[in-house]
C-alpha atoms as a PDB file:
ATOM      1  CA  UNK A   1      28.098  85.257 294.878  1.00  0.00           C
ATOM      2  CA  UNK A   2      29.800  88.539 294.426  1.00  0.00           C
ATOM      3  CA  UNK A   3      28.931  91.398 296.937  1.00  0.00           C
ATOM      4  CA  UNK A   4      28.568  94.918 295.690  1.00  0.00           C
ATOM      5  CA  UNK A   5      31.332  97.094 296.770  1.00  0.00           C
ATOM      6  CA  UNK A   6      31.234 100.859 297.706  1.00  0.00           C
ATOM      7  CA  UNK A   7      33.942 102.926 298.300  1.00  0.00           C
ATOM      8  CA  UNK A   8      32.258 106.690 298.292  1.00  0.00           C
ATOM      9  CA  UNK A   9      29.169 107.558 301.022  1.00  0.00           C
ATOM     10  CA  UNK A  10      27.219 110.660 301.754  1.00  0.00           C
ATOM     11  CA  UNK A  11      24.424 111.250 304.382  1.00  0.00           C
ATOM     12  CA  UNK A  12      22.052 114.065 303.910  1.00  0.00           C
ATOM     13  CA  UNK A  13      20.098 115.114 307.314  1.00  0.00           C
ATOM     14  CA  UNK A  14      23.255 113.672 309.347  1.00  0.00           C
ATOM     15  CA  UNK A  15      22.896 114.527 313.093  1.00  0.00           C
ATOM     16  CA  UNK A  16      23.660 112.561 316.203  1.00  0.00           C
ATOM     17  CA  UNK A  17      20.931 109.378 316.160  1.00  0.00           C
ATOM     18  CA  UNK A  18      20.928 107.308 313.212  1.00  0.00           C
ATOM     19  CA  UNK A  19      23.318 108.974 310.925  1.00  0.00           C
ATOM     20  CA  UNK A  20      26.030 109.103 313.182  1.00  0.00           C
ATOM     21  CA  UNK A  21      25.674 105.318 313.495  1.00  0.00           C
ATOM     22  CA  UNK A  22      25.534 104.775 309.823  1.00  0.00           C
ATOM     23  CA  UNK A  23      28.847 107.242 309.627  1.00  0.00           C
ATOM     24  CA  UNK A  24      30.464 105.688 312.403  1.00  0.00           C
ATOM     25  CA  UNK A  25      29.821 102.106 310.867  1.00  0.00           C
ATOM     26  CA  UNK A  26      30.651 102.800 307.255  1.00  0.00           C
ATOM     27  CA  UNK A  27      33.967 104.596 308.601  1.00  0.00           C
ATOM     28  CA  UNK A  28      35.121 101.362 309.790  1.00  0.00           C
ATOM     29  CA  UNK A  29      33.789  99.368 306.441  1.00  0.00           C
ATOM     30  CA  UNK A  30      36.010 101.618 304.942  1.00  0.00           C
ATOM     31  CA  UNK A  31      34.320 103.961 303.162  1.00  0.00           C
ATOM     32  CA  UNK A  32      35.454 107.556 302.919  1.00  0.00           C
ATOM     33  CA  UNK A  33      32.212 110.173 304.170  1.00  0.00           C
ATOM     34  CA  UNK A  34      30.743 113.332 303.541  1.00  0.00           C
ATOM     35  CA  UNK A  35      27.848 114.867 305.775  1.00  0.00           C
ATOM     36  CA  UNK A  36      25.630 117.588 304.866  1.00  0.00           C
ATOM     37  CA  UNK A  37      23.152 119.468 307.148  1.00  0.00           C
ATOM     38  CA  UNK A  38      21.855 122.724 307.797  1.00  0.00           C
ATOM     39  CA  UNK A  39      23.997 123.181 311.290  1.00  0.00           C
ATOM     40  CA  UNK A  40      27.350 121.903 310.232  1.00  0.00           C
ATOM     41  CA  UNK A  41      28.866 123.007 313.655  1.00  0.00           C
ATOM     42  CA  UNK A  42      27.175 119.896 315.411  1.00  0.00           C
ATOM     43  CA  UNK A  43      28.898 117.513 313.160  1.00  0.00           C
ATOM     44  CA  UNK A  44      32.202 118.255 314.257  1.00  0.00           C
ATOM     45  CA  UNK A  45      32.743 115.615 316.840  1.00  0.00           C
ATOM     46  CA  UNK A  46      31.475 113.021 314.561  1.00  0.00           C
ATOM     47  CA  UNK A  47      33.497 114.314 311.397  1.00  0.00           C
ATOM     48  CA  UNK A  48      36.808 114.106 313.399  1.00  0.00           C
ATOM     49  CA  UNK A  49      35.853 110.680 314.988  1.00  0.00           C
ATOM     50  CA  UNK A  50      35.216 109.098 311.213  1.00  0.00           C
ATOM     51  CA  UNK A  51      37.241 111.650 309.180  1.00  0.00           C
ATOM     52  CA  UNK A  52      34.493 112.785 307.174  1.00  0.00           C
ATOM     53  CA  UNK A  53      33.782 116.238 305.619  1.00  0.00           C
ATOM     54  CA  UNK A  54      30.658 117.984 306.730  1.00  0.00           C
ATOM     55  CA  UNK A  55      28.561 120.502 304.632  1.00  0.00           C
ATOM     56  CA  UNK A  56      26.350 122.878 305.138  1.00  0.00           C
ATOM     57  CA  UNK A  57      23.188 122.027 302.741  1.00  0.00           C
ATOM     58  CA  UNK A  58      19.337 123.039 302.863  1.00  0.00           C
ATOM     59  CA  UNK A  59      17.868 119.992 300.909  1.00  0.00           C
ATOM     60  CA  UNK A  60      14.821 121.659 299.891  1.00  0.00           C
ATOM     61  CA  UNK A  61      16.882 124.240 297.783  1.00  0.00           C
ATOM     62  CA  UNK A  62      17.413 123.276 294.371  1.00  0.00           C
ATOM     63  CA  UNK A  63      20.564 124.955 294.026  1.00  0.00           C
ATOM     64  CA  UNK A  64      21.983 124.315 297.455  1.00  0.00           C
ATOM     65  CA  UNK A  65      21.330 120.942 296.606  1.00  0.00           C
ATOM     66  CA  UNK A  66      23.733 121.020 292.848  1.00  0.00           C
ATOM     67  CA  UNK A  67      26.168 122.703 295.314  1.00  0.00           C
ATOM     68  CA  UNK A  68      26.276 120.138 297.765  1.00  0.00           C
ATOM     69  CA  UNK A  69      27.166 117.199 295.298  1.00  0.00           C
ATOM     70  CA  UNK A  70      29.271 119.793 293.122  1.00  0.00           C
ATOM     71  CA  UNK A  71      31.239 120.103 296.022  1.00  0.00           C
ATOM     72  CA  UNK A  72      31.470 115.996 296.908  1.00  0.00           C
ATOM     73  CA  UNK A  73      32.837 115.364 293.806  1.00  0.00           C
ATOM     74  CA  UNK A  74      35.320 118.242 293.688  1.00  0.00           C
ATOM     75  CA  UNK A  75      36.387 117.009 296.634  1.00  0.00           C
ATOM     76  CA  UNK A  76      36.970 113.610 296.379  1.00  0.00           C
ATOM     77  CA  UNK A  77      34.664 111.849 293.566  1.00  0.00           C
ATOM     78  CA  UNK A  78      30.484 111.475 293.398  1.00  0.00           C
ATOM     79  CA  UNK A  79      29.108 109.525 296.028  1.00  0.00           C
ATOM     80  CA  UNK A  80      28.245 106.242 294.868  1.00  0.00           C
ATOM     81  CA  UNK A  81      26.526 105.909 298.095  1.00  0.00           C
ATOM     82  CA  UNK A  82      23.656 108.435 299.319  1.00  0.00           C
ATOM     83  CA  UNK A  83      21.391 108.010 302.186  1.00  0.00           C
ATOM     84  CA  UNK A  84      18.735 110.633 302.798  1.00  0.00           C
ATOM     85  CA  UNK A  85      17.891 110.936 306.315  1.00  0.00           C
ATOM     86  CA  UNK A  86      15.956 114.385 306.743  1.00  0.00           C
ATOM     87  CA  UNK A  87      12.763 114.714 307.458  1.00  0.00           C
ATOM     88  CA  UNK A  88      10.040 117.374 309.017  1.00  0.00           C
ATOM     89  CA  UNK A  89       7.257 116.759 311.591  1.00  0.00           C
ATOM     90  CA  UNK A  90       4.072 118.857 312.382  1.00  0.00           C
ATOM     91  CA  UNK A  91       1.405 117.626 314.467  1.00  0.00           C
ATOM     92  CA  UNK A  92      -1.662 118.520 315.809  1.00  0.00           C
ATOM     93  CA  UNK A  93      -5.524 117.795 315.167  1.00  0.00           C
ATOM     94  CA  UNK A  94      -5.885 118.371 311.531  1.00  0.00           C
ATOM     95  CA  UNK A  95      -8.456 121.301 311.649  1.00  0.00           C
ATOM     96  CA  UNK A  96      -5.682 123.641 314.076  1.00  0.00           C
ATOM     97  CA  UNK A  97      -2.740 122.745 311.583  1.00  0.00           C
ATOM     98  CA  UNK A  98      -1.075 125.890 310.429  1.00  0.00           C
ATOM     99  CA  UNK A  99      -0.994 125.362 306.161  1.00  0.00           C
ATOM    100  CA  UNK A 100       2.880 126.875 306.061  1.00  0.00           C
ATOM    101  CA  UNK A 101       3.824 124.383 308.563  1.00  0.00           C
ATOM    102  CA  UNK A 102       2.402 121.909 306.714  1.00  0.00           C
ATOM    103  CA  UNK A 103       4.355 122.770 303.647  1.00  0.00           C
ATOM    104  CA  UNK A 104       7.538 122.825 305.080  1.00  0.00           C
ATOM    105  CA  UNK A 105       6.902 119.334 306.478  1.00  0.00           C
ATOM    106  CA  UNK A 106       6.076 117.963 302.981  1.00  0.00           C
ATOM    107  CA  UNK A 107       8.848 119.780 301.590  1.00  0.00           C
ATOM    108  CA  UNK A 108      11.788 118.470 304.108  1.00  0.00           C
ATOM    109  CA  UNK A 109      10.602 115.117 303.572  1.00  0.00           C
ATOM    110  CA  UNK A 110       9.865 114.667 300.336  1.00  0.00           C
ATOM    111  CA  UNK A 111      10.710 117.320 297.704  1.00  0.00           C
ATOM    112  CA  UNK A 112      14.370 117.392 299.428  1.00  0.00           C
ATOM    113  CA  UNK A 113      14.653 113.332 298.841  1.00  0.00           C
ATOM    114  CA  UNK A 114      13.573 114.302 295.760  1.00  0.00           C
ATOM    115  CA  UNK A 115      16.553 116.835 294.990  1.00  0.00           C
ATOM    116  CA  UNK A 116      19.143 114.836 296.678  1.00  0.00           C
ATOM    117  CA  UNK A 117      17.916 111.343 294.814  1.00  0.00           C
ATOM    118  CA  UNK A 118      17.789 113.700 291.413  1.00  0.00           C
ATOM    119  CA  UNK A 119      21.614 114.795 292.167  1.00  0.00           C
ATOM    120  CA  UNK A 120      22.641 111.314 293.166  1.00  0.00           C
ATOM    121  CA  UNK A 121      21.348 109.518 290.310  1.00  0.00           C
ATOM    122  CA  UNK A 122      22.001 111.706 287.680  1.00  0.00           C
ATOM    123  CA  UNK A 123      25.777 110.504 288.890  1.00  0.00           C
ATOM    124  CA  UNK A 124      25.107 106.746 288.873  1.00  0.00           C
ATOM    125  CA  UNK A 125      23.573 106.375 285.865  1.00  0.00           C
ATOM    126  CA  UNK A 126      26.673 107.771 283.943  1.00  0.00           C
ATOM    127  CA  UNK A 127      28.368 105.206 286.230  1.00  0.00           C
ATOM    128  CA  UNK A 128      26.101 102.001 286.021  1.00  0.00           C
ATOM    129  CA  UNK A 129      26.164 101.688 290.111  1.00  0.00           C
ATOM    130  CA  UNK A 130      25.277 103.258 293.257  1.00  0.00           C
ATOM    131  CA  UNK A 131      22.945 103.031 295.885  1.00  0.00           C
ATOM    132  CA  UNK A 132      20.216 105.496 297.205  1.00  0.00           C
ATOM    133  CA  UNK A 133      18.854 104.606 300.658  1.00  0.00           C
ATOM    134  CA  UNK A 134      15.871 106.133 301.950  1.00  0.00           C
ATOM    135  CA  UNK A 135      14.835 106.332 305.903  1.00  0.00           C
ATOM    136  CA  UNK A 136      11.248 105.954 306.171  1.00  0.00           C
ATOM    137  CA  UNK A 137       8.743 105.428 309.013  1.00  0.00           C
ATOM    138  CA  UNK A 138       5.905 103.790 310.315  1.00  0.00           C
ATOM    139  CA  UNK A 139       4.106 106.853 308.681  1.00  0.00           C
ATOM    140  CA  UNK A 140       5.161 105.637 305.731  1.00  0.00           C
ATOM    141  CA  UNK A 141       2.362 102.631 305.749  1.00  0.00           C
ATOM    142  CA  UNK A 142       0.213 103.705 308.267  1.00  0.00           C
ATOM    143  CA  UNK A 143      -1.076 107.331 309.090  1.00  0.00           C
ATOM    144  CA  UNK A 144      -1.823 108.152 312.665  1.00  0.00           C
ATOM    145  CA  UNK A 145      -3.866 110.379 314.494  1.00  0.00           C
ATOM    146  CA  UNK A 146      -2.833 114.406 314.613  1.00  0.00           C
ATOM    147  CA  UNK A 147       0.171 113.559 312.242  1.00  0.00           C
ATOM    148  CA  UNK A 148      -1.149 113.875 309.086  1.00  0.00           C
ATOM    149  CA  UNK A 149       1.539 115.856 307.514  1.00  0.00           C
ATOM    150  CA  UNK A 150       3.759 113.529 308.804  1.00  0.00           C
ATOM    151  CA  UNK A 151       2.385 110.761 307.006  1.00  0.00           C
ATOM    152  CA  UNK A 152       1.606 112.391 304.296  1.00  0.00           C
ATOM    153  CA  UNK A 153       5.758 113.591 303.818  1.00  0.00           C
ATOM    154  CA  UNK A 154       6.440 109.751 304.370  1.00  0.00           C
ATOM    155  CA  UNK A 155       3.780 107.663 302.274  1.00  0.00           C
ATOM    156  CA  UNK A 156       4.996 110.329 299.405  1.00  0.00           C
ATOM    157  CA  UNK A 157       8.905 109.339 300.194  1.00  0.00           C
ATOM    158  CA  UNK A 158       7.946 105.388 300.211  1.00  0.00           C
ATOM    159  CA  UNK A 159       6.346 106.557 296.659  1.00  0.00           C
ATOM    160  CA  UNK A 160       9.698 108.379 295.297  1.00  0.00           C
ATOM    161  CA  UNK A 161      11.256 105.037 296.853  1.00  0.00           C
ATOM    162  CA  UNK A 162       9.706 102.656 294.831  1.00  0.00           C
ATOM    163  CA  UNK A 163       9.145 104.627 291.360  1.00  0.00           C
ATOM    164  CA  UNK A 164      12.888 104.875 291.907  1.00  0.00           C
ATOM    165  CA  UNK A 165      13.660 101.118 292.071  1.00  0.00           C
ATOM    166  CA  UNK A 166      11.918 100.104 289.903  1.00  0.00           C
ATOM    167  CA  UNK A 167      13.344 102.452 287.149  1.00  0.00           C
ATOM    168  CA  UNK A 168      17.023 102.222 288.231  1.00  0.00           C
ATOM    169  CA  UNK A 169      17.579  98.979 289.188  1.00  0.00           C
ATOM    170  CA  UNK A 170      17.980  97.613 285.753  1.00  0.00           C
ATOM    171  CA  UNK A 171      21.178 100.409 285.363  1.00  0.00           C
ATOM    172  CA  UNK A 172      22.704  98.829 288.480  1.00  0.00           C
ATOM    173  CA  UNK A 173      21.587 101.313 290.964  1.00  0.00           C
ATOM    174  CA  UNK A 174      20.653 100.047 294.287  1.00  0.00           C
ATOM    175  CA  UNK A 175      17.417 101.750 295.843  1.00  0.00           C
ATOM    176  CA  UNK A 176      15.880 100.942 298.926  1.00  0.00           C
ATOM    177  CA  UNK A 177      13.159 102.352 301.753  1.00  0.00           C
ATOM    178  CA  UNK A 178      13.765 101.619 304.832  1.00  0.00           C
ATOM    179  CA  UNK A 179      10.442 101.593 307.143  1.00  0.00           C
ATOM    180  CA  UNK A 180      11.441 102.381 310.830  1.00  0.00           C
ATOM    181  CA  UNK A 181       8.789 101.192 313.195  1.00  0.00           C
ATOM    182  CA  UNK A 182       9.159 102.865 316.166  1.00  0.00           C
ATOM    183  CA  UNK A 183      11.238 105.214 318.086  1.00  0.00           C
ATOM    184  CA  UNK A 184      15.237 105.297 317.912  1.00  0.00           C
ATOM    185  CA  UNK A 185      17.306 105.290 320.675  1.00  0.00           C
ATOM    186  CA  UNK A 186      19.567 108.578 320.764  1.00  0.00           C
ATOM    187  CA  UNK A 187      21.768 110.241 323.462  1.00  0.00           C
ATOM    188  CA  UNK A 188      18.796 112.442 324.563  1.00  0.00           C
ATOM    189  CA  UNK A 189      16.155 109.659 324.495  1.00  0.00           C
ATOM    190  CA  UNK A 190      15.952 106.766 325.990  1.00  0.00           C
ATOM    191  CA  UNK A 191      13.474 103.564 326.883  1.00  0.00           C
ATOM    192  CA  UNK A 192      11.813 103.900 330.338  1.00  0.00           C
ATOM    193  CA  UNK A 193      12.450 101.511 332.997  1.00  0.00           C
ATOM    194  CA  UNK A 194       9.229  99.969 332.706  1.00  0.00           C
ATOM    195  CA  UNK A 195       9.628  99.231 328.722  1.00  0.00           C
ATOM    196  CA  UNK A 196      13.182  97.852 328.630  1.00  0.00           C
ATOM    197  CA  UNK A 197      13.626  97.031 324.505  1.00  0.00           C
ATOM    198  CA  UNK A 198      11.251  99.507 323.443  1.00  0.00           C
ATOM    199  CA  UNK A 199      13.332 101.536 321.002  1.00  0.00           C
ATOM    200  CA  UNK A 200      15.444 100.785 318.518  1.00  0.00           C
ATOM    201  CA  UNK A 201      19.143 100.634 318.578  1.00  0.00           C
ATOM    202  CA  UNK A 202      20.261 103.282 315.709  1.00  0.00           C
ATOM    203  CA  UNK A 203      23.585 101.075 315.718  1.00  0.00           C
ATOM    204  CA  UNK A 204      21.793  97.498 314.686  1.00  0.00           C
ATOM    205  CA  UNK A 205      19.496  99.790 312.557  1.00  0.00           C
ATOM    206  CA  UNK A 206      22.635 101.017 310.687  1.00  0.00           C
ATOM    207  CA  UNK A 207      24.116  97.465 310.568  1.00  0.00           C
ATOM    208  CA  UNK A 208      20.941  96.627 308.634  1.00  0.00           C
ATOM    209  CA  UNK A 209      21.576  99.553 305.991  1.00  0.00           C
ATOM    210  CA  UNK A 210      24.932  98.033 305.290  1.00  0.00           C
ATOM    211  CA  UNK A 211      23.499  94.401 305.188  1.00  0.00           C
ATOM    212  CA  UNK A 212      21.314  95.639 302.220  1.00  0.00           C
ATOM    213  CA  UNK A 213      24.529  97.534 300.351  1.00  0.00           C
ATOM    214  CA  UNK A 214      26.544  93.699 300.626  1.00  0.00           C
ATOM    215  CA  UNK A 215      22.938  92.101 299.094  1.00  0.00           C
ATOM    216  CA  UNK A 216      24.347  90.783 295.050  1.00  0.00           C
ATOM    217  CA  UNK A 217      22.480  92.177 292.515  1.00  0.00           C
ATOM    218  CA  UNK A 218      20.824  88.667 291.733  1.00  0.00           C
ATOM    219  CA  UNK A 219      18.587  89.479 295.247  1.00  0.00           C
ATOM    220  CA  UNK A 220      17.751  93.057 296.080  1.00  0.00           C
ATOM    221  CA  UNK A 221      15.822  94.295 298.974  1.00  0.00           C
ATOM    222  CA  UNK A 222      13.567  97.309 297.684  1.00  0.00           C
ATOM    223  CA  UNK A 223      11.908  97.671 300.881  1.00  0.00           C
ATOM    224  CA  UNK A 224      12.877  97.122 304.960  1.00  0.00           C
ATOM    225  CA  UNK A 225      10.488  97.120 307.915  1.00  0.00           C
ATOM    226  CA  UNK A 226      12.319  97.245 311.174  1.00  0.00           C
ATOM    227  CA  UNK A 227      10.961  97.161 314.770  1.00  0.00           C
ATOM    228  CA  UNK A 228      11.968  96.417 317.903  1.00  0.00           C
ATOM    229  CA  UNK A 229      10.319  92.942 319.308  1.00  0.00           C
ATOM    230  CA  UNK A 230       8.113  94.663 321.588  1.00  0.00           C
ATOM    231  CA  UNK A 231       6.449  96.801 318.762  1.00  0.00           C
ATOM    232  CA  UNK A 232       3.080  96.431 317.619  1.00  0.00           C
ATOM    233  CA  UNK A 233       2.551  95.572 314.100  1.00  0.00           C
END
């Protein structure tokens, strides 16, 4: 069986957790990178560790967003890898949730994977391949208390997600959610001594990401759920 083969990868929402793991690991698969955020000056330890170009892009903006993959391809060909990593978070109890926040939430999470997918595959239907990987959540199966608009950004994602598959995969483009169960390690957070293995490691999370772009057509994975073994299902 023939693995699929990508040579082009761009992260939107790339910071220093899971995206820097995916860059790190897709550096050394040998893929050349581009990172886009709205801070590009925090990406500039990671770009010159994996040699990748970092852009300044607000997802939820339309135009930033043509910019953004404008600029890619200008700079050295479209993506034919895209994983969209942003999100937003309110909480609260529902009744004391301020509306704009709310927006913004559903907006970062949602209508920006939206724009970004939109972008991508506009690209990789011309070319017949690509990938578009999405980073979901528990919230995207199962809403919990005071984090409604969390849940609501993420079960609307895991929608986009699977609309998407199921219309692109017959043009040979890849898509798949991936449904994160529980809290990632990062260099600010880590497990407590008392719950050793409680958090995932963003590094075997990534590994899993590029486990799914090796998958042959023949056998697609739509949809991931990862946890670590201590997690609750």
């Amino acid at each position: 069986m023939e693995e699929t083969s990508y040579e082009r990868a761009l992260i939107v929402g790339a910071g220093s957790g899971l995206s820097a793991s995916l860059a790190r690991l897709f550096a050394r698969e040998g893929l050349s990178l581009s990172l886009a955020a709205r801070d590009t000056k925090k990406l500039a330890p990671l770009c010159e560790e994996t040699g990748a170009r970092a852009y300044r892009c607000e997802a939820t903006d339309p135009a930033e967003v043509e910019r953004l993959f404008a600029a890619v391809e200008a700079a050295g060909g479209a993506p034919d890898v895209v994983v969209y990593n942003a999100s937003g978070r309110s909480r609260g109890p529902l009744v004391e949730l301020v509306p704009s926040e709310v927006l913004k939430t559903l907006t970062v999470t949602a209508y920006g994977a939206f724009l970004v997918a939109r972008e991508a595959a506009s690209r990789m239907v011309k070319a017949g391949r690509g990938a578009i990987l999405f980073t979901g959540a528990s919230a995207s199966v199962k809403g919990y208390p005071q984090s409604a608009p969390f849940a609501m950004g993420k079960f609307a994602l895991r929608g986009l997600a699977q609309s998407m598959a199921r219309e692109l995969a017959p043009g040979g483009i890849h898509v798949a959610h991936f449904v994160i169960d529980g809290a990632i390690r990062n260099p600010g957070r880590v497990e407590p001594p008392d719950r050793p293995d409680s958090m995932l490691d963003p590094d075997a999370i990534a590994f899993t990401y590029l486990n799914v772009l090796r998958q042959p057509r023949s056998a697609w994975t739509s949809e991931v759920e990862l946890r670590p073994w201590v997690e609750r299902f």
